[in-house]
N, C-alpha and C. Protein backbone atom coordinates (compact mmCIF):
# COMPACT_ATOMS: atom_id res chain seq x y z
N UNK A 1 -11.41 -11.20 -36.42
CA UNK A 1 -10.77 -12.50 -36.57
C UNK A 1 -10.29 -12.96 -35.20
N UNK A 2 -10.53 -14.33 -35.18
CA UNK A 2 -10.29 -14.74 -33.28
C UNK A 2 -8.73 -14.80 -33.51
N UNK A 3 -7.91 -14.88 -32.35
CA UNK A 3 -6.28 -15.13 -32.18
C UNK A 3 -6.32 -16.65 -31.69
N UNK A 4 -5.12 -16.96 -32.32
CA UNK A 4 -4.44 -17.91 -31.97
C UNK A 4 -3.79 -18.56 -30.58
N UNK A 5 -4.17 -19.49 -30.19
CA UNK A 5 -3.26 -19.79 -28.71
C UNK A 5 -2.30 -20.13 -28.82
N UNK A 6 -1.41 -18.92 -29.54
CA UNK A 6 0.17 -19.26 -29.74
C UNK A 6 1.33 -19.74 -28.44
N UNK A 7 0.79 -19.08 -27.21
CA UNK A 7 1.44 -19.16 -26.39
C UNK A 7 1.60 -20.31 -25.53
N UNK A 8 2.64 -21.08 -25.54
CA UNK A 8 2.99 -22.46 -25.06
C UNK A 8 3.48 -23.44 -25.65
N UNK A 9 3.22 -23.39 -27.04
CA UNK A 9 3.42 -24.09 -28.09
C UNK A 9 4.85 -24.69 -28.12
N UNK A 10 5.78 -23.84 -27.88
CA UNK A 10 7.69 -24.06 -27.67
C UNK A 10 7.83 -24.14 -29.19
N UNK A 11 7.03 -23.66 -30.50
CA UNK A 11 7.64 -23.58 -31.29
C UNK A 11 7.52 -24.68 -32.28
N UNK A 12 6.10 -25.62 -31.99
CA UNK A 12 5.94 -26.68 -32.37
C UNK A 12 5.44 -26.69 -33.75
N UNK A 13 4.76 -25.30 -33.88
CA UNK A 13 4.12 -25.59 -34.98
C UNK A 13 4.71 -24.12 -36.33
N UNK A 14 5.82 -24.17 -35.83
CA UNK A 14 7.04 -23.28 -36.54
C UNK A 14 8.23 -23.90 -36.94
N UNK A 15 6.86 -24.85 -38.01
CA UNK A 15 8.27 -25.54 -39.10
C UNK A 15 7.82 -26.53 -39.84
N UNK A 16 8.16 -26.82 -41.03
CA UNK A 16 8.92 -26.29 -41.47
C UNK A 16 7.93 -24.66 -42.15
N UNK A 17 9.01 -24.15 -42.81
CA UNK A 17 8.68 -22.78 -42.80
C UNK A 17 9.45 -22.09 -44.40
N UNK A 18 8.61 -22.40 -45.23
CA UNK A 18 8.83 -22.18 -46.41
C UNK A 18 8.85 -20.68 -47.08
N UNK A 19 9.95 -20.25 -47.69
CA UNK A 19 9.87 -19.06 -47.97
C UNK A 19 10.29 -18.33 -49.61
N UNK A 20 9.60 -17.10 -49.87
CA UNK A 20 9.90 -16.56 -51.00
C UNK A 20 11.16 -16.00 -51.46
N UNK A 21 11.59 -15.41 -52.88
CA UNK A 21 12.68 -14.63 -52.60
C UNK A 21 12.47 -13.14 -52.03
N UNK A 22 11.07 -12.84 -51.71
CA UNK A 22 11.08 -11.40 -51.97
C UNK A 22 10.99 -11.63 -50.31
N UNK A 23 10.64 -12.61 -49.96
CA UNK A 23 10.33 -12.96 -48.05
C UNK A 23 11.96 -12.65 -47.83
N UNK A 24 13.27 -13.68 -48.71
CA UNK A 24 14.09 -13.67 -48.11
C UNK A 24 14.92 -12.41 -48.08
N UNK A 25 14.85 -11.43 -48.81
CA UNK A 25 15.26 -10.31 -49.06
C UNK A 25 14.67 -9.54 -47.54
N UNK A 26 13.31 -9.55 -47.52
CA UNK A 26 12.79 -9.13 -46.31
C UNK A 26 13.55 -9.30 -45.11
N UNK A 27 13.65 -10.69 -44.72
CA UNK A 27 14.32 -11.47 -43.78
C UNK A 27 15.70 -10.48 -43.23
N UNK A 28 16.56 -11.07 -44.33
CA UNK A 28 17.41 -10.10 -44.61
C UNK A 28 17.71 -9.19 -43.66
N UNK A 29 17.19 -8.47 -44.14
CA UNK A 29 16.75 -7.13 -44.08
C UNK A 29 17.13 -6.46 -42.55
N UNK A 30 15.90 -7.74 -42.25
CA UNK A 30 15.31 -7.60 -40.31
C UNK A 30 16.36 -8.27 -40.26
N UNK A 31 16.98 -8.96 -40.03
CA UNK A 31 18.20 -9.82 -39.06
C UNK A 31 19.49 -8.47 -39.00
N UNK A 32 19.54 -8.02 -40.33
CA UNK A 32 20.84 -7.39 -40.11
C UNK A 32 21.02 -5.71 -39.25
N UNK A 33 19.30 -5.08 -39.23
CA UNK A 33 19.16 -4.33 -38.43
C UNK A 33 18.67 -4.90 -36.75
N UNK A 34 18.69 -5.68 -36.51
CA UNK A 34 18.69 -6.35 -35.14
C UNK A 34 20.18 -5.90 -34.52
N UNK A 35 20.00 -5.70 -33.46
CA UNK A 35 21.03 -5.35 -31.97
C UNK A 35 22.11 -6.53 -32.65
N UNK A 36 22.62 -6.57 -31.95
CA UNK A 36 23.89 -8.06 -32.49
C UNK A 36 23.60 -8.83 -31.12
N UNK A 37 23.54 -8.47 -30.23
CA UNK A 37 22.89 -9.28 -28.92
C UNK A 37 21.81 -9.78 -28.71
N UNK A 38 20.81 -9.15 -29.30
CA UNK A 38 19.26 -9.69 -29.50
C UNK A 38 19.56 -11.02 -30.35
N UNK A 39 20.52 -10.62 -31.84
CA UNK A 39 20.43 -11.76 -32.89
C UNK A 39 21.62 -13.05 -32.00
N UNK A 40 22.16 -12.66 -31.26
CA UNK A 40 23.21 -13.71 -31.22
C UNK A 40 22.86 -14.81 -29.89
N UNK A 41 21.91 -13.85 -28.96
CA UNK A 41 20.80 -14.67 -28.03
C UNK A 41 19.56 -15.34 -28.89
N UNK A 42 19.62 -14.90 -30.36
CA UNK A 42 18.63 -15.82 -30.60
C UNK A 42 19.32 -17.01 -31.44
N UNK A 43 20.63 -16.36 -31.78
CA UNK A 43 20.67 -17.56 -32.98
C UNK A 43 21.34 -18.68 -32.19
N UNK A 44 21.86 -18.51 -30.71
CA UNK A 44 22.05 -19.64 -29.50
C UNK A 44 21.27 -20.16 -29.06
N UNK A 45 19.93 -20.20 -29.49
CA UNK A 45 18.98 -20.62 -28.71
C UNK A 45 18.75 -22.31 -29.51
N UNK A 46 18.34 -23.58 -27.98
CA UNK A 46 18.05 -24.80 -28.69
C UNK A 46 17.03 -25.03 -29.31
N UNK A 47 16.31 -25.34 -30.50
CA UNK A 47 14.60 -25.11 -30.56
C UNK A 47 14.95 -26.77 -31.20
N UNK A 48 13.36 -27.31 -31.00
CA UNK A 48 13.18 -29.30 -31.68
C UNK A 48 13.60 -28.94 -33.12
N UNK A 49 14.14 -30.06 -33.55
CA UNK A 49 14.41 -30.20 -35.14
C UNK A 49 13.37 -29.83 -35.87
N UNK A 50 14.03 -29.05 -37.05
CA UNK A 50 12.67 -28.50 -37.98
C UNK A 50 12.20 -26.84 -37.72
N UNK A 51 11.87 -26.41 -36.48
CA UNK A 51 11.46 -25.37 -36.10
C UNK A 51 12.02 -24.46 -36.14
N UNK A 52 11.26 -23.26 -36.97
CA UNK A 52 12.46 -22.07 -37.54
C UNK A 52 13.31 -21.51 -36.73
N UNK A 53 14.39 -21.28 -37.44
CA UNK A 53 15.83 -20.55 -36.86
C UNK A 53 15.65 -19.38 -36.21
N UNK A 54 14.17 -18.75 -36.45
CA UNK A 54 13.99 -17.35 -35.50
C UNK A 54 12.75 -17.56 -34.80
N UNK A 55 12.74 -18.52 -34.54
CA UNK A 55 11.51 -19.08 -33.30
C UNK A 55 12.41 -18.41 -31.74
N UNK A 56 11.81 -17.69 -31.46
CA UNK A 56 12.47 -16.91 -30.03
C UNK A 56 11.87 -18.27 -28.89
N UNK A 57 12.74 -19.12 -28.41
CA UNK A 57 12.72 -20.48 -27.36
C UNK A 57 11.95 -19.59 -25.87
N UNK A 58 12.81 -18.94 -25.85
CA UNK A 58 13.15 -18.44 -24.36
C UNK A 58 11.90 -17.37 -24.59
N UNK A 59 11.12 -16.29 -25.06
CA UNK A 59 10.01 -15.58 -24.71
C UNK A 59 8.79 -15.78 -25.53
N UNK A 60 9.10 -17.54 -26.37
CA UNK A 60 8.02 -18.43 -26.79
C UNK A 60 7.11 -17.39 -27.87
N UNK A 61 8.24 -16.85 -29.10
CA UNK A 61 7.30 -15.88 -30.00
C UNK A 61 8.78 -15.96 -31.36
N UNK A 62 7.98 -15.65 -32.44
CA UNK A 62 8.15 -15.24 -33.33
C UNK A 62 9.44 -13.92 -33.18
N UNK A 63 10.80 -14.39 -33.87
CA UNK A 63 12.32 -13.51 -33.55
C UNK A 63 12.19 -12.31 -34.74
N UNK A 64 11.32 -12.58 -35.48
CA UNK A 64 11.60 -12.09 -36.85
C UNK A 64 9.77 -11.96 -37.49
N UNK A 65 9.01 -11.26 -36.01
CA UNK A 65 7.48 -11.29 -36.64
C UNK A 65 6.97 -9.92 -37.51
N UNK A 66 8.00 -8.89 -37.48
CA UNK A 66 7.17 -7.97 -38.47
C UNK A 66 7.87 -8.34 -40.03
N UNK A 67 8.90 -9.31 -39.69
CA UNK A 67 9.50 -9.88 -41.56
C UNK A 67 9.16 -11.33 -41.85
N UNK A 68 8.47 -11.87 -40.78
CA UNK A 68 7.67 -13.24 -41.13
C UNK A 68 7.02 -13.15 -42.28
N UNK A 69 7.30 -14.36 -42.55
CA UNK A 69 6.96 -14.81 -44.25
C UNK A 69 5.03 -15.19 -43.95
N UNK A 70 4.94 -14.93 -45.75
CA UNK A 70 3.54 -15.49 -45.54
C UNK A 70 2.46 -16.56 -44.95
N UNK A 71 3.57 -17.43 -45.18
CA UNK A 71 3.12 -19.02 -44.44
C UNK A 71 2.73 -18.69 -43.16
N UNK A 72 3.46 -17.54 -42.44
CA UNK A 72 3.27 -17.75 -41.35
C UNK A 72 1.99 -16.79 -40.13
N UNK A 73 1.66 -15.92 -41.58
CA UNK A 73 0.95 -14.83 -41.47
C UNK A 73 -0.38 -15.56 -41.28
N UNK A 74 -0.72 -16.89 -42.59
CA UNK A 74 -1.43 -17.55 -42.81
C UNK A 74 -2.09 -18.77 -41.24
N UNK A 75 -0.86 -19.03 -41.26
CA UNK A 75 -1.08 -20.14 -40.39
C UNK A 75 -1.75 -20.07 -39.64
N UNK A 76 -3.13 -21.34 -39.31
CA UNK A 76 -3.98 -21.33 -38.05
C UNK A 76 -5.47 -21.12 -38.66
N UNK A 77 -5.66 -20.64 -39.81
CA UNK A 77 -6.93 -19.87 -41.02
C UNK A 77 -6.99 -20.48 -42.01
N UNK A 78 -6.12 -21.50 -42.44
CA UNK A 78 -6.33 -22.49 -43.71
C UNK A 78 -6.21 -23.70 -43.46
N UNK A 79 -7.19 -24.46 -43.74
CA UNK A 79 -7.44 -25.84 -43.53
C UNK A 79 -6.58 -26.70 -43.81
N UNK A 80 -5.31 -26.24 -44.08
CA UNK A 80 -3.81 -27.17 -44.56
C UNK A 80 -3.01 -26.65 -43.65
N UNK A 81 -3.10 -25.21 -43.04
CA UNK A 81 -2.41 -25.02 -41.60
C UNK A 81 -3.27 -24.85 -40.74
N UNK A 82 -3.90 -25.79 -40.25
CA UNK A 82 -4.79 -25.67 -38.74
C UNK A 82 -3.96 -26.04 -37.75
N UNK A 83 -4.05 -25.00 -37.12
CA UNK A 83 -3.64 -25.08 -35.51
C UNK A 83 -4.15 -26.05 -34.78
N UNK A 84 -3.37 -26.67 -33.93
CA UNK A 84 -3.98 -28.12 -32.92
C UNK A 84 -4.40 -28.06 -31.61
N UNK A 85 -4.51 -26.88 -31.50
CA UNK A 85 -4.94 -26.27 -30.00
C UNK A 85 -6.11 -25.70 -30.71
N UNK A 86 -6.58 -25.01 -31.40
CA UNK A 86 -7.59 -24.65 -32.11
C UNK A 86 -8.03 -24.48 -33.93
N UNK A 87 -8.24 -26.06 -33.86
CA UNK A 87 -8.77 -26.23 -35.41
C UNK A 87 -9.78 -25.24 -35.83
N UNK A 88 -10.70 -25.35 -35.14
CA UNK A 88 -11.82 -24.29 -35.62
C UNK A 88 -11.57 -22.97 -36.23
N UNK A 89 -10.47 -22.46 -36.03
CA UNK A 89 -10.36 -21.32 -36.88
C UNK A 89 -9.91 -21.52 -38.64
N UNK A 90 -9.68 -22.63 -38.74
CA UNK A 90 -9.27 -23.00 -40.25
C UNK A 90 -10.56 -23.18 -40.99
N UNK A 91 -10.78 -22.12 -41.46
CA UNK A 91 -12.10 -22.04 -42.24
C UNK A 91 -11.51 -21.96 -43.60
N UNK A 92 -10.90 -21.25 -43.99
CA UNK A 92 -10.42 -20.83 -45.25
C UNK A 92 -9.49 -21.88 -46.15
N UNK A 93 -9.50 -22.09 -47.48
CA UNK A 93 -9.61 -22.83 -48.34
C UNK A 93 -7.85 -23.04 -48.20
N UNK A 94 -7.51 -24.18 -48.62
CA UNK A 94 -6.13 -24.73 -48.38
C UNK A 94 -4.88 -23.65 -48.89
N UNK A 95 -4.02 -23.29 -48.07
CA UNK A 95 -3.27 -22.13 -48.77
C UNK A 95 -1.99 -22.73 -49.48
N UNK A 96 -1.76 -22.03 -50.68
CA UNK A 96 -0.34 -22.83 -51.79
C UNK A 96 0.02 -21.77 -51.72
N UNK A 97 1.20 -22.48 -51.17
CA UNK A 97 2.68 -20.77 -51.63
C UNK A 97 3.46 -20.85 -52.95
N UNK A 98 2.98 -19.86 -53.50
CA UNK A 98 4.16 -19.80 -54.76
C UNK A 98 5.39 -19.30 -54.99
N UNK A 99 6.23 -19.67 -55.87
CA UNK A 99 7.45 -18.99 -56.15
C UNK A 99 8.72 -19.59 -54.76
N UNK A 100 8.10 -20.53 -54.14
CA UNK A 100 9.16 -21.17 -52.82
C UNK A 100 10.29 -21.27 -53.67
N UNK A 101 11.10 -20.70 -53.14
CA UNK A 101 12.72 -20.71 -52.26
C UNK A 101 13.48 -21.53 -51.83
N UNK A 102 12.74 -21.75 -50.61
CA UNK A 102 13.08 -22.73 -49.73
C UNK A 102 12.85 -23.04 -48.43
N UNK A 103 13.29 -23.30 -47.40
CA UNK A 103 12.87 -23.43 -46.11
C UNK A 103 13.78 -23.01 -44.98
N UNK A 104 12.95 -22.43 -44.35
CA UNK A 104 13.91 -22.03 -42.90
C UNK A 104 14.57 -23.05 -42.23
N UNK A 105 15.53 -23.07 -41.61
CA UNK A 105 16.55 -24.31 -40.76
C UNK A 105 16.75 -25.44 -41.79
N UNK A 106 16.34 -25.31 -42.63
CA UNK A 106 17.03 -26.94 -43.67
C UNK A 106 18.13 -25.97 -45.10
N UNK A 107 17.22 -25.09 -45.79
CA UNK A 107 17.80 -24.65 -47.02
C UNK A 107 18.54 -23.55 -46.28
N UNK A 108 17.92 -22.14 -45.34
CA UNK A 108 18.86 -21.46 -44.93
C UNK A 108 18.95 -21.12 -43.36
N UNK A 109 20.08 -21.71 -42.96
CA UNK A 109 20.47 -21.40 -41.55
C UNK A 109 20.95 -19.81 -40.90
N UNK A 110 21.53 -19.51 -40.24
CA UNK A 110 21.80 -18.59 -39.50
C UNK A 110 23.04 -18.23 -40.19
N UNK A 111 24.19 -18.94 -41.24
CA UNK A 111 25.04 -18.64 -42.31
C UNK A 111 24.52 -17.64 -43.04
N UNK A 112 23.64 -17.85 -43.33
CA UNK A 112 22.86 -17.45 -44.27
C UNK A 112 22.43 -15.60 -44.38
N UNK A 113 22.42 -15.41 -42.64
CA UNK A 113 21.90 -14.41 -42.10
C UNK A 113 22.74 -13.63 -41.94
């Protein structure tokens, strides 16, 4: 499978960012075993409106990528999340998430965490 040209992006295409309960349990999970300095440099960080709360600004990656939700696993391979630096990899049939929750930075913030 080709990779993504994630790098440069600033986070543009990390959001909104819809999630399960069993994602948020996950989530969870990972935030509260994080350093308290790692989480508190990230949860200071400015990112554009919309763009998830664990979008790492400053080393332009994913804060929370081995508890990233499906959407995001997906993204860039389904023709409803094509990447805009490289459409061509969206071959695969439109992806529907079930059982949503809610959304990162609108339903749950860094309170939350």
């Amino acid at each position: 499978m080709n990779s993504l040209p994630c790098k440069g992006c600033k986070g543009l295409c990390c959001g909104p960012v819809s999630i399960t309960a069993k994602e948020l349990v996950k989530i969870k999970k990972k935030v509260k075993a994080m350093p308290s300095r790692l989480r508190t440099n990230l949860e200071k960080q400015t990112r554009y409106h919309g763009t998830c709360i664990f979008y790492d600004v400053e080393n332009d990656k994913c804060g929370i990528y081995s508890a990233r939700p499906e959407v995001c696993k997906r993204f860039g391979y389904h023709k409803n999340l094509a990447c805009f630096r490289n459409p061509t990899l969206a071959v695969s049939d439109n992806y529907i998430q079930k059982e949503k929750i809610g959304v990162l930075s609108i339903d749950y913030t860094w309170k939350d965490f």
